[in-house]
PDB file of N, CA and C in Angstrom:
ATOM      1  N   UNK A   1      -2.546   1.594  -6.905  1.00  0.00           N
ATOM      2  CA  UNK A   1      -3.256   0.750  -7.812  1.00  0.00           C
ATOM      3  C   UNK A   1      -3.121  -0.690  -7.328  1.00  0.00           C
ATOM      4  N   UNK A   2      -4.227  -1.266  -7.012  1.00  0.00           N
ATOM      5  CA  UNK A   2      -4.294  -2.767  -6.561  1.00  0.00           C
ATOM      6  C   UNK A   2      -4.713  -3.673  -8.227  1.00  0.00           C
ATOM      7  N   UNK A   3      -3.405  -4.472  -8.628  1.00  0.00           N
ATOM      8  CA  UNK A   3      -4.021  -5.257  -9.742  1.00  0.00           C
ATOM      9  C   UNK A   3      -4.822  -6.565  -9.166  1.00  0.00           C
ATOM     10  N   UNK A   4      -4.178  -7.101  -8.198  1.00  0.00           N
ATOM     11  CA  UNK A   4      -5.396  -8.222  -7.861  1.00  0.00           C
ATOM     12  C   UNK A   4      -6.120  -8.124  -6.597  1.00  0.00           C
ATOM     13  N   UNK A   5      -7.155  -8.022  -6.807  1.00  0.00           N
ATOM     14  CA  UNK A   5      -8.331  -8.322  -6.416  1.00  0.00           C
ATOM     15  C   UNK A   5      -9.405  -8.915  -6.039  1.00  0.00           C
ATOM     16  N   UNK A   6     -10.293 -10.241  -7.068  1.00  0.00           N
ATOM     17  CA  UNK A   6     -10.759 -10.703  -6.393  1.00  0.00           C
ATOM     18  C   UNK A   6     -10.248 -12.001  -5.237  1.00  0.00           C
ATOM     19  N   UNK A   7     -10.633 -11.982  -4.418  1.00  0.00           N
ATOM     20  CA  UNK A   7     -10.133 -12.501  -3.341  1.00  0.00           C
ATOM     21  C   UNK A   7      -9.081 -12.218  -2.795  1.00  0.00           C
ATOM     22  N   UNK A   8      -8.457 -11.016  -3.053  1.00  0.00           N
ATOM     23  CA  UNK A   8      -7.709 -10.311  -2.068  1.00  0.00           C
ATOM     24  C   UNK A   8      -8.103  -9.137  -1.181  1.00  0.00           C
ATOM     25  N   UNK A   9      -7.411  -8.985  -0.185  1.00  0.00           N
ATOM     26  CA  UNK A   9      -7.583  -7.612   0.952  1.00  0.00           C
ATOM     27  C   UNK A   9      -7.729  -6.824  -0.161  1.00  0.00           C
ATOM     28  N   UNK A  10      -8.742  -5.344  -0.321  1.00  0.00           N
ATOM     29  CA  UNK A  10      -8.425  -4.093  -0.648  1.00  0.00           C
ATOM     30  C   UNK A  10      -7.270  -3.450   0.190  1.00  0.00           C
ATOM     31  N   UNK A  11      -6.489  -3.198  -0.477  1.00  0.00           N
ATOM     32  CA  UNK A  11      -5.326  -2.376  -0.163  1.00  0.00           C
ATOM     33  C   UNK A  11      -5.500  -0.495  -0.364  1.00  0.00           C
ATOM     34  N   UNK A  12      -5.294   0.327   0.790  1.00  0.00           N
ATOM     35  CA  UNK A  12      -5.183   1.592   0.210  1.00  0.00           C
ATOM     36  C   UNK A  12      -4.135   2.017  -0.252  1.00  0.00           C
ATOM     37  N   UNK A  13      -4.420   3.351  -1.401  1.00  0.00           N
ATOM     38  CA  UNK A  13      -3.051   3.964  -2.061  1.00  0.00           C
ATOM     39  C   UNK A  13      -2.723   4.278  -1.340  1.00  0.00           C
ATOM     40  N   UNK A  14      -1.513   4.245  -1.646  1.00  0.00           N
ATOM     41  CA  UNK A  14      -0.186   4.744  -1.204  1.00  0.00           C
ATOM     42  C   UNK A  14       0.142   6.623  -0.365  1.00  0.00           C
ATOM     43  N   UNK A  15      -1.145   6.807  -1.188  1.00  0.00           N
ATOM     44  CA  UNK A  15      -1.692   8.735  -1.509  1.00  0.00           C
ATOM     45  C   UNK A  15      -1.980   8.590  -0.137  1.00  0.00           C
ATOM     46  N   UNK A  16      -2.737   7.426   0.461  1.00  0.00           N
ATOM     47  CA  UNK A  16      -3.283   7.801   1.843  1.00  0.00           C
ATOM     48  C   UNK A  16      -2.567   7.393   3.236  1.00  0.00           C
ATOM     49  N   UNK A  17      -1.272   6.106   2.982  1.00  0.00           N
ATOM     50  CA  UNK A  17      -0.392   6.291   3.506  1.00  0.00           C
ATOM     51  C   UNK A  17       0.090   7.567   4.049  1.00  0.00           C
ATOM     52  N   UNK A  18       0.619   8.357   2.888  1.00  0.00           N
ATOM     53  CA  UNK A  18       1.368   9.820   2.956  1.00  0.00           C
ATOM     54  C   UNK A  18       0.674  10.745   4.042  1.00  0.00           C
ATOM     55  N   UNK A  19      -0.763  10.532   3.758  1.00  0.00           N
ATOM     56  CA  UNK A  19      -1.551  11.408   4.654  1.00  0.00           C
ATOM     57  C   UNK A  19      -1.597  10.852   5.943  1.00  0.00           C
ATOM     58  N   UNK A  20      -1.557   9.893   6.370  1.00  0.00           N
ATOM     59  CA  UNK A  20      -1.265   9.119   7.560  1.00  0.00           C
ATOM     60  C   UNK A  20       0.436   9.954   8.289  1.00  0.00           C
ATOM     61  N   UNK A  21       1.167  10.075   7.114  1.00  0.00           N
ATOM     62  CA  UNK A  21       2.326   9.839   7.771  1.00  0.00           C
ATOM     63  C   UNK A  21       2.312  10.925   8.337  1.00  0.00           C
ATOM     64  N   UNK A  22       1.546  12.245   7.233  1.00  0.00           N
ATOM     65  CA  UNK A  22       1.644  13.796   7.859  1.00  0.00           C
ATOM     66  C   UNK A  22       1.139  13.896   8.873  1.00  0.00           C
ATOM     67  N   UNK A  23       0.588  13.243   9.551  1.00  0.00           N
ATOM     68  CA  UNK A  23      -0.548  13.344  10.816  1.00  0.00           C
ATOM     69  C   UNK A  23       0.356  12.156  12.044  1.00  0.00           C
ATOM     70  N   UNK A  24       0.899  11.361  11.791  1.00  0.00           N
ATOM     71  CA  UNK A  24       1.104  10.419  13.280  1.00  0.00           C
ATOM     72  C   UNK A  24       2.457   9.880  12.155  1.00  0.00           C
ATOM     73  N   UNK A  25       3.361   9.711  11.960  1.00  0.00           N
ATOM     74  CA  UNK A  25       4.673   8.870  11.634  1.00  0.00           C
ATOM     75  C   UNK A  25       4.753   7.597  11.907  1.00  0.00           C
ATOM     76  N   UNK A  26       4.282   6.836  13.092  1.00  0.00           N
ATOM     77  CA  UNK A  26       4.627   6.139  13.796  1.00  0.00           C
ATOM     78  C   UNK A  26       3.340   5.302  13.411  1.00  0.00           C
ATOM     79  N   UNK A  27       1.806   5.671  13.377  1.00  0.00           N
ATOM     80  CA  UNK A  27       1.146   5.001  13.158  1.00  0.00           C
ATOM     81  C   UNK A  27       1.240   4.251  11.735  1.00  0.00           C
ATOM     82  N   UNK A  28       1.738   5.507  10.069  1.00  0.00           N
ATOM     83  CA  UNK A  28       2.191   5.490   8.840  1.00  0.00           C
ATOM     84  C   UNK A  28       3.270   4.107   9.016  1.00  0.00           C
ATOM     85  N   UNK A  29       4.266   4.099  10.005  1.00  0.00           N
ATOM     86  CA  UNK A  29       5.537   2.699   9.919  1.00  0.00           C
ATOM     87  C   UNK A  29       4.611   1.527  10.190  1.00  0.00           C
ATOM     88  N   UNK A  30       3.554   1.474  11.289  1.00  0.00           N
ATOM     89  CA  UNK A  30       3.104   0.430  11.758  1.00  0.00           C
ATOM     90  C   UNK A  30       1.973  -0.509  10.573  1.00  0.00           C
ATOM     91  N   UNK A  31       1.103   0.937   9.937  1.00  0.00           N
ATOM     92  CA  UNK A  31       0.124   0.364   8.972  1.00  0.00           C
ATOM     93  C   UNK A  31       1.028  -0.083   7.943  1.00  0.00           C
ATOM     94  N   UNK A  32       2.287   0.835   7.334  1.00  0.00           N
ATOM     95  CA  UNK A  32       2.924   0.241   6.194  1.00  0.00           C
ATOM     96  C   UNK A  32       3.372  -1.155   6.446  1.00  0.00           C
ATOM     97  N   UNK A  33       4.079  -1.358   7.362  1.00  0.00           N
ATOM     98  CA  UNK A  33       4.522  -2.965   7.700  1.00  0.00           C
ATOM     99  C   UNK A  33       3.293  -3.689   7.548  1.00  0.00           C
ATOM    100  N   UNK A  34       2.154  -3.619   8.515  1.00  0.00           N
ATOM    101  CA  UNK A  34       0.828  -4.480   8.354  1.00  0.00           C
ATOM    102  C   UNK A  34       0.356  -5.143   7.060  1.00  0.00           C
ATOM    103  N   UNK A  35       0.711  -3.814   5.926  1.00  0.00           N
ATOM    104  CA  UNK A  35       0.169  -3.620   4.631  1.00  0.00           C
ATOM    105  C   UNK A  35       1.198  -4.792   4.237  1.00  0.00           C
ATOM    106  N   UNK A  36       2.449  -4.453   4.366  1.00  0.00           N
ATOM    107  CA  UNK A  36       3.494  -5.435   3.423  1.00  0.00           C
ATOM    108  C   UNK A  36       3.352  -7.053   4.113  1.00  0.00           C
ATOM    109  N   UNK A  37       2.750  -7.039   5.446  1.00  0.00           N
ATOM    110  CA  UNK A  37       2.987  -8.305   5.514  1.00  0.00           C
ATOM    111  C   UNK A  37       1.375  -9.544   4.930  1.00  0.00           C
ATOM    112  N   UNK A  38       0.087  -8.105   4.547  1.00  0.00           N
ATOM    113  CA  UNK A  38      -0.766  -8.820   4.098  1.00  0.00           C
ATOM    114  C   UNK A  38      -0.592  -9.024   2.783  1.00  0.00           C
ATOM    115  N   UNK A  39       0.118  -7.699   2.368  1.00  0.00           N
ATOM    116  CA  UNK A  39       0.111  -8.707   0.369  1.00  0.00           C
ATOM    117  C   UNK A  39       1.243  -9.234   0.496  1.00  0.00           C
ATOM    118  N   UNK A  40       2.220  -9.754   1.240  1.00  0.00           N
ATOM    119  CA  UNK A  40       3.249 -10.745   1.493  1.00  0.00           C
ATOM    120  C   UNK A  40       2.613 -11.748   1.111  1.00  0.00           C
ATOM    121  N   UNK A  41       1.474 -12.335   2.081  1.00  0.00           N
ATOM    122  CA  UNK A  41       1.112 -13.649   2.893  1.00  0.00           C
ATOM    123  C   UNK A  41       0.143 -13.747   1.893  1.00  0.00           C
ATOM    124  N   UNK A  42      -0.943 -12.778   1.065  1.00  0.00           N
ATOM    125  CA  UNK A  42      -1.829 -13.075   0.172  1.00  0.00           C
ATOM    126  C   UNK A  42      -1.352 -13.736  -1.012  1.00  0.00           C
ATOM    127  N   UNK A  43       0.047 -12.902  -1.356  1.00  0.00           N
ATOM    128  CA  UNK A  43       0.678 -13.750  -2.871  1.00  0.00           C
ATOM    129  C   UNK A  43       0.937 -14.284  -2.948  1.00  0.00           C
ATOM    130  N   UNK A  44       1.662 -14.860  -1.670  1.00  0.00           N
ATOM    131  CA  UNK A  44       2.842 -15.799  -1.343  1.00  0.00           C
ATOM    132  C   UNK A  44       1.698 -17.193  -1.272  1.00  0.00           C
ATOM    133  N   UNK A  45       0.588 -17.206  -0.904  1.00  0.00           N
ATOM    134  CA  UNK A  45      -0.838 -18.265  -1.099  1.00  0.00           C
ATOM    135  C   UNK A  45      -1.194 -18.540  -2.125  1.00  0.00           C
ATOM    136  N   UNK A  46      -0.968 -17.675  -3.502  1.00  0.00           N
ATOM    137  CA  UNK A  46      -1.323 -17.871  -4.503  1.00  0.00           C
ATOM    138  C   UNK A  46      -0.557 -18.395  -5.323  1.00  0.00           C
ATOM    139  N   UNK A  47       1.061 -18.267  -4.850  1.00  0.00           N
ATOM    140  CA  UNK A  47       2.058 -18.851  -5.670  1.00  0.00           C
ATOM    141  C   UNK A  47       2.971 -17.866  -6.433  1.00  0.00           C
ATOM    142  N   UNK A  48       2.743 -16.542  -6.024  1.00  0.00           N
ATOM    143  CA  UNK A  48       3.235 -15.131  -6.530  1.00  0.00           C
ATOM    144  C   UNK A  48       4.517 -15.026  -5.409  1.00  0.00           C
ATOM    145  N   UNK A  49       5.740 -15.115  -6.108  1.00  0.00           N
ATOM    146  CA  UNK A  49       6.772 -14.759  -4.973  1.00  0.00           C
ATOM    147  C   UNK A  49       7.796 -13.463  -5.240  1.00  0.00           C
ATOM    148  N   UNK A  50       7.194 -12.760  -6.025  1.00  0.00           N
ATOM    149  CA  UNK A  50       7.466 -11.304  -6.462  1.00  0.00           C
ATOM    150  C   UNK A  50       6.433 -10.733  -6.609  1.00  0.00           C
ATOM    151  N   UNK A  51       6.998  -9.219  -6.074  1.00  0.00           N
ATOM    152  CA  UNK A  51       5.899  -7.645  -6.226  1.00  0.00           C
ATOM    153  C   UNK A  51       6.634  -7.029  -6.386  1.00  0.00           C
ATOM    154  N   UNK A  52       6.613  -6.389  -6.917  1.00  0.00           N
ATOM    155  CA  UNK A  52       7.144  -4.823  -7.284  1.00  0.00           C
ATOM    156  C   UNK A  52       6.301  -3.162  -6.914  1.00  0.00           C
ATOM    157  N   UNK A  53       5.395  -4.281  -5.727  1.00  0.00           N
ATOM    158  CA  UNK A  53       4.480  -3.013  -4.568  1.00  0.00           C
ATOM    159  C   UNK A  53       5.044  -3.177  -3.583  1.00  0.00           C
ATOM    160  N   UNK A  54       4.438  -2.088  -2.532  1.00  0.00           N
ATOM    161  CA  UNK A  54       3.602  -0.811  -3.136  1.00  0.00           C
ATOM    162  C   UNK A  54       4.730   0.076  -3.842  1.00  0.00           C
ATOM    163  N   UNK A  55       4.153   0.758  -4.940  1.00  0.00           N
ATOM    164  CA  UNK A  55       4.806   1.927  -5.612  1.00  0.00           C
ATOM    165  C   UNK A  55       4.898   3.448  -4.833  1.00  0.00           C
ATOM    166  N   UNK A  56       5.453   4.173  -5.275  1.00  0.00           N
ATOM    167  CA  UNK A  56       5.241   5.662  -5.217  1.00  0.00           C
ATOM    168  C   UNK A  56       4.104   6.068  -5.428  1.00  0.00           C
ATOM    169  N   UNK A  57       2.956   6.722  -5.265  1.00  0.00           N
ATOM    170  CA  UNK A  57       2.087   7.587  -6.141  1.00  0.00           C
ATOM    171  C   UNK A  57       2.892   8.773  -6.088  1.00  0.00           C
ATOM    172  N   UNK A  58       3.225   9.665  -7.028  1.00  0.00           N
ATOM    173  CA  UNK A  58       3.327  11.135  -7.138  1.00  0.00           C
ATOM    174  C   UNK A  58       2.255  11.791  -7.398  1.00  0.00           C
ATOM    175  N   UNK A  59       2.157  12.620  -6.658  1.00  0.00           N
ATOM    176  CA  UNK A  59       0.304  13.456  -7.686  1.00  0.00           C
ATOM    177  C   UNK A  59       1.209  14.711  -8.640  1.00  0.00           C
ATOM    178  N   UNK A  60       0.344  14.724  -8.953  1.00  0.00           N
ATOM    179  CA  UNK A  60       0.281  15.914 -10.242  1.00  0.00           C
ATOM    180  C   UNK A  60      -1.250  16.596 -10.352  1.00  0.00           C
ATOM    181  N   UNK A  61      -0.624  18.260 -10.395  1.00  0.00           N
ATOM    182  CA  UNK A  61      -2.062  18.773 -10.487  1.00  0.00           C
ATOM    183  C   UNK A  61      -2.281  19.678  -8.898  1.00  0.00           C
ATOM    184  N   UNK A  62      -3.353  20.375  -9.045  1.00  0.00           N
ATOM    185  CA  UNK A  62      -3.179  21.141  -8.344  1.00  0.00           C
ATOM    186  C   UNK A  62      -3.951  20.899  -6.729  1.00  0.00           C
ATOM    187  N   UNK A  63      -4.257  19.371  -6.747  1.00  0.00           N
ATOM    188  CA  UNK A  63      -4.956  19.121  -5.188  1.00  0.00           C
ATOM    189  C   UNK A  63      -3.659  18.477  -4.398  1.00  0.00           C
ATOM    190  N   UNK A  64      -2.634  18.312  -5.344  1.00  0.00           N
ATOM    191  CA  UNK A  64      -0.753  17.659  -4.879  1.00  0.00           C
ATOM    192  C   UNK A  64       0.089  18.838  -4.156  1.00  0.00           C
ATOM    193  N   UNK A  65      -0.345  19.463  -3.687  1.00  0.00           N
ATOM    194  CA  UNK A  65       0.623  20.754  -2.943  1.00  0.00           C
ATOM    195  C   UNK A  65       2.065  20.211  -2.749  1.00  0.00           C
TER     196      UNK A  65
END
């Protein structure tokens, strides 16, 4: 879940991280860092010097194997 938005990067869930990671590990470490250092540098512009992202997604339900 991305709460801000306008004028920020779209960020992907977290859900698609995971699927990254099942497929290449290494690419999953490289995009996650990328990810943390753009909503780093986006909040940190706005005057936001806490996040409490990215979260967990857990799925639930039966497309969550």
């Amino acid at each position: 879940m991305q709460r801000f938005r306008d004028g920020f990067s779209p960020i992907p869930s977290m859900s698609r991280l995971g699927e990254l990671w099942d497929r290449d590990v290494l690419a999953a470490c490289r995009t996650a860092i990328s990810i943390g250092y753009l909503i780093a540098g986006e909040l940190r512009s706005c005057g936001v010097d806490l996040t409490f992202a990215p979260v967990l997604d857990h799925g639930m339900g039966p497309q969550w194997p």
